[in-house]
PDB file of N, CA and C in Angstrom:
ATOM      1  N   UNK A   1      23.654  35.871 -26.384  1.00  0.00           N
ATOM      2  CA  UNK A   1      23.555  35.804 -24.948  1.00  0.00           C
ATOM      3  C   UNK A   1      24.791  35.075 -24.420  1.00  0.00           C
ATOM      4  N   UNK A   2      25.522  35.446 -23.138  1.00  0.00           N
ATOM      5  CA  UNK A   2      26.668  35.263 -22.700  1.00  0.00           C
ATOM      6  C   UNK A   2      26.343  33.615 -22.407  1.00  0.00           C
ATOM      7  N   UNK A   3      27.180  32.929 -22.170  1.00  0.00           N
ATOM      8  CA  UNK A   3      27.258  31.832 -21.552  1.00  0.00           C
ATOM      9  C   UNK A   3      26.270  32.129 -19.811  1.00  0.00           C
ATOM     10  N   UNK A   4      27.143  32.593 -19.083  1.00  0.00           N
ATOM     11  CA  UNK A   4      26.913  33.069 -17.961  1.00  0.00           C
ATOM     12  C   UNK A   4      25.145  33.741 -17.827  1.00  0.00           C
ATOM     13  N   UNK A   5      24.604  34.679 -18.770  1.00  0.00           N
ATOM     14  CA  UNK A   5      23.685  34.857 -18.526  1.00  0.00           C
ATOM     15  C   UNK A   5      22.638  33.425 -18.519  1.00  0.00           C
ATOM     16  N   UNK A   6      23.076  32.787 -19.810  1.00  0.00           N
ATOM     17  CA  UNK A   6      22.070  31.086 -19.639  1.00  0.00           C
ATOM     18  C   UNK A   6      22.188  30.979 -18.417  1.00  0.00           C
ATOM     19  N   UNK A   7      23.324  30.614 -17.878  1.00  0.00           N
ATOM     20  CA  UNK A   7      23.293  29.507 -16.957  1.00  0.00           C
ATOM     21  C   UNK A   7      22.527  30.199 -15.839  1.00  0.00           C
ATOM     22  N   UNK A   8      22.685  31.681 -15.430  1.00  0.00           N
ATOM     23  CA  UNK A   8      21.763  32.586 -14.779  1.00  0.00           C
ATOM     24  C   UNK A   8      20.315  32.237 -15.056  1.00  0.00           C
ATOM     25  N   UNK A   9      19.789  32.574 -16.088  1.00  0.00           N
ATOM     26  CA  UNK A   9      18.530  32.270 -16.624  1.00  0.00           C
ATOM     27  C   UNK A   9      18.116  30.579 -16.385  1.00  0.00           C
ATOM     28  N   UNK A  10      19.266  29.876 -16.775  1.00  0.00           N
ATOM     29  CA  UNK A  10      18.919  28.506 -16.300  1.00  0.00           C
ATOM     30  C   UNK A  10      18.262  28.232 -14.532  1.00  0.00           C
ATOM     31  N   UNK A  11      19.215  28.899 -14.126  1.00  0.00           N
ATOM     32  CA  UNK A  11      19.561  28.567 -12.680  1.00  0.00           C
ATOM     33  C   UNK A  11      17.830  29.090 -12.001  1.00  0.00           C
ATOM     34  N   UNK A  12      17.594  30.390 -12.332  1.00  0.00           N
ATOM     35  CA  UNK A  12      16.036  31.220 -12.390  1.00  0.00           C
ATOM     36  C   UNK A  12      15.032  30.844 -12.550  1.00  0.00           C
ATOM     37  N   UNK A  13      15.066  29.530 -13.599  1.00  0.00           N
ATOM     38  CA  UNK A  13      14.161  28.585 -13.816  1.00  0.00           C
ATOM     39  C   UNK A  13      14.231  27.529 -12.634  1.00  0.00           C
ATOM     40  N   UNK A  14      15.160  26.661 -12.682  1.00  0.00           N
ATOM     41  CA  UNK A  14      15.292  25.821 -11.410  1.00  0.00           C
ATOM     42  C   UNK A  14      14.913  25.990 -10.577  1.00  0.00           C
ATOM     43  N   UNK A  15      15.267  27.297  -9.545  1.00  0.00           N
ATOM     44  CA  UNK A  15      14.786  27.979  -8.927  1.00  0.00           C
ATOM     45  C   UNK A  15      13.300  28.213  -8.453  1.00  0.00           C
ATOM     46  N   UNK A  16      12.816  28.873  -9.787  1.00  0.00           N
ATOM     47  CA  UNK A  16      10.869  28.982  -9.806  1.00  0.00           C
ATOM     48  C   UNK A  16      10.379  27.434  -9.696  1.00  0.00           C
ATOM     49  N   UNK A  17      11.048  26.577  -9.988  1.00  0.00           N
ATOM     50  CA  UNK A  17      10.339  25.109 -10.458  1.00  0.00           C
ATOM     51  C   UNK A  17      10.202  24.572  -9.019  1.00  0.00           C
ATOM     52  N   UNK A  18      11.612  24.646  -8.464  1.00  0.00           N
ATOM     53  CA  UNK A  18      11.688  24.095  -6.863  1.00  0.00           C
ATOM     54  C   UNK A  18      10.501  24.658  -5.867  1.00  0.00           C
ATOM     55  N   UNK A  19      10.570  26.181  -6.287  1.00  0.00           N
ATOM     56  CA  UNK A  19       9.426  26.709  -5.377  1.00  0.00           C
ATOM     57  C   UNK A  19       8.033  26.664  -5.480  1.00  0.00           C
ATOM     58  N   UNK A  20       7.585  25.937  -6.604  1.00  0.00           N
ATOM     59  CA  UNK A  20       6.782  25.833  -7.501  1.00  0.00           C
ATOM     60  C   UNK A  20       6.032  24.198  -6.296  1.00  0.00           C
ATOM     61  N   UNK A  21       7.181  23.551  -6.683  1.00  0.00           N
ATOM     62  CA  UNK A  21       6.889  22.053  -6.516  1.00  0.00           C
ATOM     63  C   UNK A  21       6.840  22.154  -4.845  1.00  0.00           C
ATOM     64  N   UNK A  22       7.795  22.775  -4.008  1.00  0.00           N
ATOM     65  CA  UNK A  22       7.144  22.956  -2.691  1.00  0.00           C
ATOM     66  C   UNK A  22       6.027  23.633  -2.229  1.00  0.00           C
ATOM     67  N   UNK A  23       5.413  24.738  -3.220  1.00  0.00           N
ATOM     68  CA  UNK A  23       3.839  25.099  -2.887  1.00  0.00           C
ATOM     69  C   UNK A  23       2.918  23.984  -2.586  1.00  0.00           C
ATOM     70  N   UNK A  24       3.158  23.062  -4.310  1.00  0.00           N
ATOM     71  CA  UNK A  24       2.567  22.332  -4.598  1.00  0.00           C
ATOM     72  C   UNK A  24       2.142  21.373  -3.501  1.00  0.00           C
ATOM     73  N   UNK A  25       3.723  20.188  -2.800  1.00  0.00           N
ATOM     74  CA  UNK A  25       3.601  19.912  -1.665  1.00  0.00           C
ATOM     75  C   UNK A  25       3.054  20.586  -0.914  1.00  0.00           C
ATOM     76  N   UNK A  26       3.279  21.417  -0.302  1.00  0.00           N
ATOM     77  CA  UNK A  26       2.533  21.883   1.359  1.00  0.00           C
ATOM     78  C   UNK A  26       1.353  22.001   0.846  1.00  0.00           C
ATOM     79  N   UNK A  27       0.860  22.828  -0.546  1.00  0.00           N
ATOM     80  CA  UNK A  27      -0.897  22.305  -0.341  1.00  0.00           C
ATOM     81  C   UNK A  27      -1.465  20.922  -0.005  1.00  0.00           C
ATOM     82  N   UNK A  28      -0.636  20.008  -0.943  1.00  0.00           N
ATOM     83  CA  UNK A  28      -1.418  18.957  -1.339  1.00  0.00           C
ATOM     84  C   UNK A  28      -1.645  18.076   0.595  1.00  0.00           C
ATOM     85  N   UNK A  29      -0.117  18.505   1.150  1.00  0.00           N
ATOM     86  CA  UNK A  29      -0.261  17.938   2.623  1.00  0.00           C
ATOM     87  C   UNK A  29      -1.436  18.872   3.162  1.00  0.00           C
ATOM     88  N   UNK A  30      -1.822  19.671   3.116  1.00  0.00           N
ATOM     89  CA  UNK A  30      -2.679  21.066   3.825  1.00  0.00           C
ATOM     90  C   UNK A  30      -3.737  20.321   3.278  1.00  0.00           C
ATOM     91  N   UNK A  31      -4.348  19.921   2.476  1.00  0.00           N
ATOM     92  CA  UNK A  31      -5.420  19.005   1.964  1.00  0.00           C
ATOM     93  C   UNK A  31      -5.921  17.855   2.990  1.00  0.00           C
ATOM     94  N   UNK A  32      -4.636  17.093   2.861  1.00  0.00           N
ATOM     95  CA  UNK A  32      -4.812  15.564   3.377  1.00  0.00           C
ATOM     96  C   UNK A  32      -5.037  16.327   4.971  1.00  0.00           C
ATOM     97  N   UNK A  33      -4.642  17.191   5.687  1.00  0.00           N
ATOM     98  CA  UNK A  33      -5.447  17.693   6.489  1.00  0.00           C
ATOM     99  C   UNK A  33      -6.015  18.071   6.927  1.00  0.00           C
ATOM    100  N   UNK A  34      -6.812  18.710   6.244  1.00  0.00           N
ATOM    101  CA  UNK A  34      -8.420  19.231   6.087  1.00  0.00           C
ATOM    102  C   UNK A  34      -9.245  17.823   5.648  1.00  0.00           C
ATOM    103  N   UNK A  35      -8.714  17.286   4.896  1.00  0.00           N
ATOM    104  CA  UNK A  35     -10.229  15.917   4.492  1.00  0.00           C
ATOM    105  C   UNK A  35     -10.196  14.468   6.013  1.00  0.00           C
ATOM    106  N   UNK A  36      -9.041  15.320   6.041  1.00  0.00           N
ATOM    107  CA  UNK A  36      -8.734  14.268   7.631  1.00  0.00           C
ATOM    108  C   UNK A  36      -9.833  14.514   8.576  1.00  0.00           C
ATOM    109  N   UNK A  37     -10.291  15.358   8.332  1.00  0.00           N
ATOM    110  CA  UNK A  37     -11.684  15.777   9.529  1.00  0.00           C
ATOM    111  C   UNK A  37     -12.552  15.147   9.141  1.00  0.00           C
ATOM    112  N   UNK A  38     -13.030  14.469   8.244  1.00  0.00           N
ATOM    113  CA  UNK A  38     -14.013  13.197   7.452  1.00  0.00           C
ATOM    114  C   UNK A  38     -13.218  12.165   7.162  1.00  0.00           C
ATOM    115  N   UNK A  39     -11.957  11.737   7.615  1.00  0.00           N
ATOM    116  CA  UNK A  39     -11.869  10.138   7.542  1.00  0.00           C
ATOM    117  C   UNK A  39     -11.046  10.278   8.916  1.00  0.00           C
ATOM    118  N   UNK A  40     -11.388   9.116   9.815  1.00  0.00           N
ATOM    119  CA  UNK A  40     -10.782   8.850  10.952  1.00  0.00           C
ATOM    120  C   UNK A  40     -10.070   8.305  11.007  1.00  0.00           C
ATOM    121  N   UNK A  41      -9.695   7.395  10.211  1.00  0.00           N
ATOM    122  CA  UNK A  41      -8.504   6.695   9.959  1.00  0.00           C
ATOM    123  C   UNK A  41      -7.283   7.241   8.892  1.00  0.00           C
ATOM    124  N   UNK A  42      -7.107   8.510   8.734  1.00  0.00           N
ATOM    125  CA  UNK A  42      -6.395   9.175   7.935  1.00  0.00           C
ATOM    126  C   UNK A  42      -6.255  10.188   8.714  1.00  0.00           C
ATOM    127  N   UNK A  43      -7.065  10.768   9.731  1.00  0.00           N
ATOM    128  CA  UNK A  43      -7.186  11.523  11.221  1.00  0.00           C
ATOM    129  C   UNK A  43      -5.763  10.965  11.989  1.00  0.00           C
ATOM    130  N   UNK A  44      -6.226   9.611  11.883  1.00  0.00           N
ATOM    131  CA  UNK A  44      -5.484   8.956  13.350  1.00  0.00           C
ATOM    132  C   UNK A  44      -3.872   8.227  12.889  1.00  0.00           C
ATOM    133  N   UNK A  45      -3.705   8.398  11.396  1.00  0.00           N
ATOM    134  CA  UNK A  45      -2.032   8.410  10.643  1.00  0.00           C
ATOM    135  C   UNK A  45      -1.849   9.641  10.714  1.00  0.00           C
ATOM    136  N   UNK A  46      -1.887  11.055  10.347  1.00  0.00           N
ATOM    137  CA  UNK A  46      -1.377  12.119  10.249  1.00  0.00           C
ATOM    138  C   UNK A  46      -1.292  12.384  11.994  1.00  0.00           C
ATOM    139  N   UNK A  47      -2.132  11.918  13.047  1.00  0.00           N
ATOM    140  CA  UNK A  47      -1.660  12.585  14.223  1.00  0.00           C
ATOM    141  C   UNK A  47      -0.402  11.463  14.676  1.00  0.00           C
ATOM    142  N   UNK A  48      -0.496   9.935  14.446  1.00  0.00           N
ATOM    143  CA  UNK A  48       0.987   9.522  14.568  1.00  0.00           C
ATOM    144  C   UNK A  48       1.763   9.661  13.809  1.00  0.00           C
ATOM    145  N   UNK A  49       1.781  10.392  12.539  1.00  0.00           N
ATOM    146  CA  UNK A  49       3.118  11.161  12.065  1.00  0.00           C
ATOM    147  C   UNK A  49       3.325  12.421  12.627  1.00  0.00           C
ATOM    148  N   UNK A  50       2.743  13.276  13.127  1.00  0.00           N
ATOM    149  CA  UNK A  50       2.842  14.383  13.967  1.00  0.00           C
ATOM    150  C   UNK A  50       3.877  14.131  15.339  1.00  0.00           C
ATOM    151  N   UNK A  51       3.433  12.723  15.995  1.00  0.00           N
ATOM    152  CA  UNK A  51       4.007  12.450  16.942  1.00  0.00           C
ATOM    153  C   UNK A  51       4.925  12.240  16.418  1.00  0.00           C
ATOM    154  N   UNK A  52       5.682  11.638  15.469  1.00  0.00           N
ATOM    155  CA  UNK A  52       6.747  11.119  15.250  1.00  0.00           C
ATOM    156  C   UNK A  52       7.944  12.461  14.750  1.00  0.00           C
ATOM    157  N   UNK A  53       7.028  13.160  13.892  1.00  0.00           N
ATOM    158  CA  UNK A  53       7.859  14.288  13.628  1.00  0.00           C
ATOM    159  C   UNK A  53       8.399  14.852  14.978  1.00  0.00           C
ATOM    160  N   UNK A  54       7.761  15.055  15.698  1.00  0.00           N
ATOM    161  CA  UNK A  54       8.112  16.099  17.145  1.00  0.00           C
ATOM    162  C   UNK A  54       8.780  15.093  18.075  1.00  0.00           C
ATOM    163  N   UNK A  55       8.980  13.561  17.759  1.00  0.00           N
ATOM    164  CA  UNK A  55       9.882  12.723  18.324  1.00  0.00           C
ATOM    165  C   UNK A  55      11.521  13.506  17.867  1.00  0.00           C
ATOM    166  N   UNK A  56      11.339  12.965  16.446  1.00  0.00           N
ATOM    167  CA  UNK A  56      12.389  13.188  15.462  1.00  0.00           C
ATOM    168  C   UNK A  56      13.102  14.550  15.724  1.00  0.00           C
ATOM    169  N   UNK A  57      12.323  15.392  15.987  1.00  0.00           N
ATOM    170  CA  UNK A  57      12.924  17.549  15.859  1.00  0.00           C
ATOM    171  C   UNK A  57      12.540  17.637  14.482  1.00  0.00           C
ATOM    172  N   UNK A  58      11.631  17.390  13.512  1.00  0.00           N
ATOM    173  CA  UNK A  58      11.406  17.615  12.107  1.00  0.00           C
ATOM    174  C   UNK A  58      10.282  18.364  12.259  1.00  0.00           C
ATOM    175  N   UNK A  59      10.016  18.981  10.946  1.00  0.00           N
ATOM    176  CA  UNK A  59       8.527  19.505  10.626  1.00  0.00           C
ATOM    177  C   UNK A  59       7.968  18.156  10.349  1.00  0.00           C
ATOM    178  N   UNK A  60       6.153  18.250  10.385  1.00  0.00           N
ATOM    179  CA  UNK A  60       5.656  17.342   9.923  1.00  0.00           C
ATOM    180  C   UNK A  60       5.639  16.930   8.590  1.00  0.00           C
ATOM    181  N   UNK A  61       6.270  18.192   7.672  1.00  0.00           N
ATOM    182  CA  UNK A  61       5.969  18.321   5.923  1.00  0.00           C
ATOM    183  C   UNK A  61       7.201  17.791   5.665  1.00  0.00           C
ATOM    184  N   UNK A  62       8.412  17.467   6.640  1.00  0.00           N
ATOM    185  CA  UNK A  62       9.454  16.595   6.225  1.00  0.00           C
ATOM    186  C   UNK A  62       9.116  15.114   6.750  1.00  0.00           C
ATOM    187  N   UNK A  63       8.336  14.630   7.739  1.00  0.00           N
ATOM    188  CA  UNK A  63       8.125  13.162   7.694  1.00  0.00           C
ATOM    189  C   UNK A  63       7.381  12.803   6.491  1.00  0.00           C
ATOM    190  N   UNK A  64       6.116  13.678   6.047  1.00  0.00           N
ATOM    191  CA  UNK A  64       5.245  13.129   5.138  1.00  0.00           C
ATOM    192  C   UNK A  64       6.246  12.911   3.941  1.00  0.00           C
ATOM    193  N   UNK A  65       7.112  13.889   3.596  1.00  0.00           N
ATOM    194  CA  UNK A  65       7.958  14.011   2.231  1.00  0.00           C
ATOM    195  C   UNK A  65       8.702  12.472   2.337  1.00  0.00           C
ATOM    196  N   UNK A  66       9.107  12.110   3.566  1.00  0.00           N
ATOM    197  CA  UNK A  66      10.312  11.261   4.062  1.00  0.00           C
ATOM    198  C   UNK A  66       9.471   9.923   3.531  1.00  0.00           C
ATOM    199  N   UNK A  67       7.968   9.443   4.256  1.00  0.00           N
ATOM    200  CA  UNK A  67       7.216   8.396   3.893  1.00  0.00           C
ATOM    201  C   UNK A  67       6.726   8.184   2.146  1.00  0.00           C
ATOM    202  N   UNK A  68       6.780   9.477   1.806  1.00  0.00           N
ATOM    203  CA  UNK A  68       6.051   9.535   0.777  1.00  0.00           C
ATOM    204  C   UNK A  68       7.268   9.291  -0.456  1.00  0.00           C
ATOM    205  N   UNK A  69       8.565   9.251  -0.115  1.00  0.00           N
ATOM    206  CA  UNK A  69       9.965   9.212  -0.875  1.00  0.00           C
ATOM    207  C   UNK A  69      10.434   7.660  -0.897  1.00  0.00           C
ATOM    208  N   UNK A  70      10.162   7.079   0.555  1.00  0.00           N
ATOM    209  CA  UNK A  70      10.474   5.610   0.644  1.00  0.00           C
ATOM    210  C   UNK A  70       9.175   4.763  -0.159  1.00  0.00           C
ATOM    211  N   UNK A  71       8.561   5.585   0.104  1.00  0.00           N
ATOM    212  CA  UNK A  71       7.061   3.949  -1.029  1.00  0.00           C
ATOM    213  C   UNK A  71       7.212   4.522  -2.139  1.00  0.00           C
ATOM    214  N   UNK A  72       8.320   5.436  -2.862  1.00  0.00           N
ATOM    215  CA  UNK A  72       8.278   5.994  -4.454  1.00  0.00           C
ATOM    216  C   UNK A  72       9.406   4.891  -4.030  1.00  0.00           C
ATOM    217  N   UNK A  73      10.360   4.825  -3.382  1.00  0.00           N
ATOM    218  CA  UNK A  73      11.919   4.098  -3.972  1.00  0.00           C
ATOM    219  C   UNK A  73      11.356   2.578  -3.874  1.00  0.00           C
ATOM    220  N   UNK A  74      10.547   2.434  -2.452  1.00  0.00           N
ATOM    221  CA  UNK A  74       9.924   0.843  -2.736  1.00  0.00           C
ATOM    222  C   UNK A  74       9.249   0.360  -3.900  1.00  0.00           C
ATOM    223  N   UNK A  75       8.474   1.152  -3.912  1.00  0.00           N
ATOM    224  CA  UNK A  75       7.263   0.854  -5.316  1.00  0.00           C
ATOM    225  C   UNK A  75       8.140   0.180  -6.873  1.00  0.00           C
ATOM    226  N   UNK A  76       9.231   1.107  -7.031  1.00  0.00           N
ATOM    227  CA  UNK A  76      10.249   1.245  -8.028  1.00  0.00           C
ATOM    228  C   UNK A  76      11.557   0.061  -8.106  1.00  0.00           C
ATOM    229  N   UNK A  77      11.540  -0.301  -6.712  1.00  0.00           N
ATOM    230  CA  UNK A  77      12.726  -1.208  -6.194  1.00  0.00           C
ATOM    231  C   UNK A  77      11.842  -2.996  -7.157  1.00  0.00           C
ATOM    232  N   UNK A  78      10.647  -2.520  -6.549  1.00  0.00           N
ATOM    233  CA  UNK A  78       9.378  -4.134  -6.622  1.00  0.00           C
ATOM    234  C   UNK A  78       9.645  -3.963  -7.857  1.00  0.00           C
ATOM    235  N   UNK A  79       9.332  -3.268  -9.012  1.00  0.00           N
ATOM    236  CA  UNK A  79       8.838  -3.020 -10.070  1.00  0.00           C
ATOM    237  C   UNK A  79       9.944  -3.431 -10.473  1.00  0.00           C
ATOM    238  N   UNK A  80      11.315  -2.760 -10.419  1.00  0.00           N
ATOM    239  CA  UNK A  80      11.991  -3.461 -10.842  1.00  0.00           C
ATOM    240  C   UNK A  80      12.730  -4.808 -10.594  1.00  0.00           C
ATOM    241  N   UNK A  81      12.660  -5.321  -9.793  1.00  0.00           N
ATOM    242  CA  UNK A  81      12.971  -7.022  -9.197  1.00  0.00           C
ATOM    243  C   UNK A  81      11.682  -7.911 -10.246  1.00  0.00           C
ATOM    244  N   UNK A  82      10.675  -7.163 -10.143  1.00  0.00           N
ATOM    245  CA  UNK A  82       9.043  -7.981 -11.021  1.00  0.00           C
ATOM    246  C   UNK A  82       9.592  -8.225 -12.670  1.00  0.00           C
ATOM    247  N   UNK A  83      10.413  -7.202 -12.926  1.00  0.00           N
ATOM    248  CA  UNK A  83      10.809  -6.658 -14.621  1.00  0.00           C
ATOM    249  C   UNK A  83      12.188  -7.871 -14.592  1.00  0.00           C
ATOM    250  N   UNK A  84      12.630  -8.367 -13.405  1.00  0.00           N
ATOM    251  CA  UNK A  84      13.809  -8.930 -13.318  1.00  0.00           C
ATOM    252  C   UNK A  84      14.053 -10.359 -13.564  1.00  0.00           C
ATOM    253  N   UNK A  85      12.531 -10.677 -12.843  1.00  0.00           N
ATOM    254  CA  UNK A  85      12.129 -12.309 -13.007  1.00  0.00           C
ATOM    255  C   UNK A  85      11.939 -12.126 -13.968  1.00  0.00           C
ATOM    256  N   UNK A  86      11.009 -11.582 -15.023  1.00  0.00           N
ATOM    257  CA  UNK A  86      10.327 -11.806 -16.054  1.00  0.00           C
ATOM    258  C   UNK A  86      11.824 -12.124 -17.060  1.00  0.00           C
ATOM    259  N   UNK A  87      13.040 -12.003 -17.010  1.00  0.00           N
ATOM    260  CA  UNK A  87      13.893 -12.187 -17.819  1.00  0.00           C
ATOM    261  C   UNK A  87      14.515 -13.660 -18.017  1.00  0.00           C
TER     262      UNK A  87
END
């Protein structure tokens, strides 16, 4: 197999994985808004991220991604400063 075809075939994979993992997202957000109709306080965060998205000019599935990216880098930032003392 050519060089070129891998990296084709590579690239095909990447590809399916990305689209894969954004299904994944928009269900899992399509969820948290449907169970939002039984918690009111998970009701009343997704409609002030709504507001905020349509402040911003964003979709709402890019604020949630946006919140949901900063408490992965926070979470990770703590964890590692916690791993830092311990030295």
């Amino acid at each position: 197999m050519s060089e070129e075809r891998k990296q084709f075939d590579m690239d095909e994979v990447e590809g399916e994985n990305q689209r894969h993992a954004q299904t994944f997202f928009t269900k899992m957000v399509d969820q948290l808004v449907e169970f939002s109709e039984h918690d009111p306080q998970l009701a009343d965060g997704l409609r002030w991220l709504d507001r905020i998205a349509q402040k911003n000019g964003t979709s709402f599935y890019d604020e949630v991604y946006k919140i949901l990216y900063k408490h992965d880098a926070d979470s990770k930032a703590k964890k590692w400063l916690e791993g830092k003392d311990d030295s």
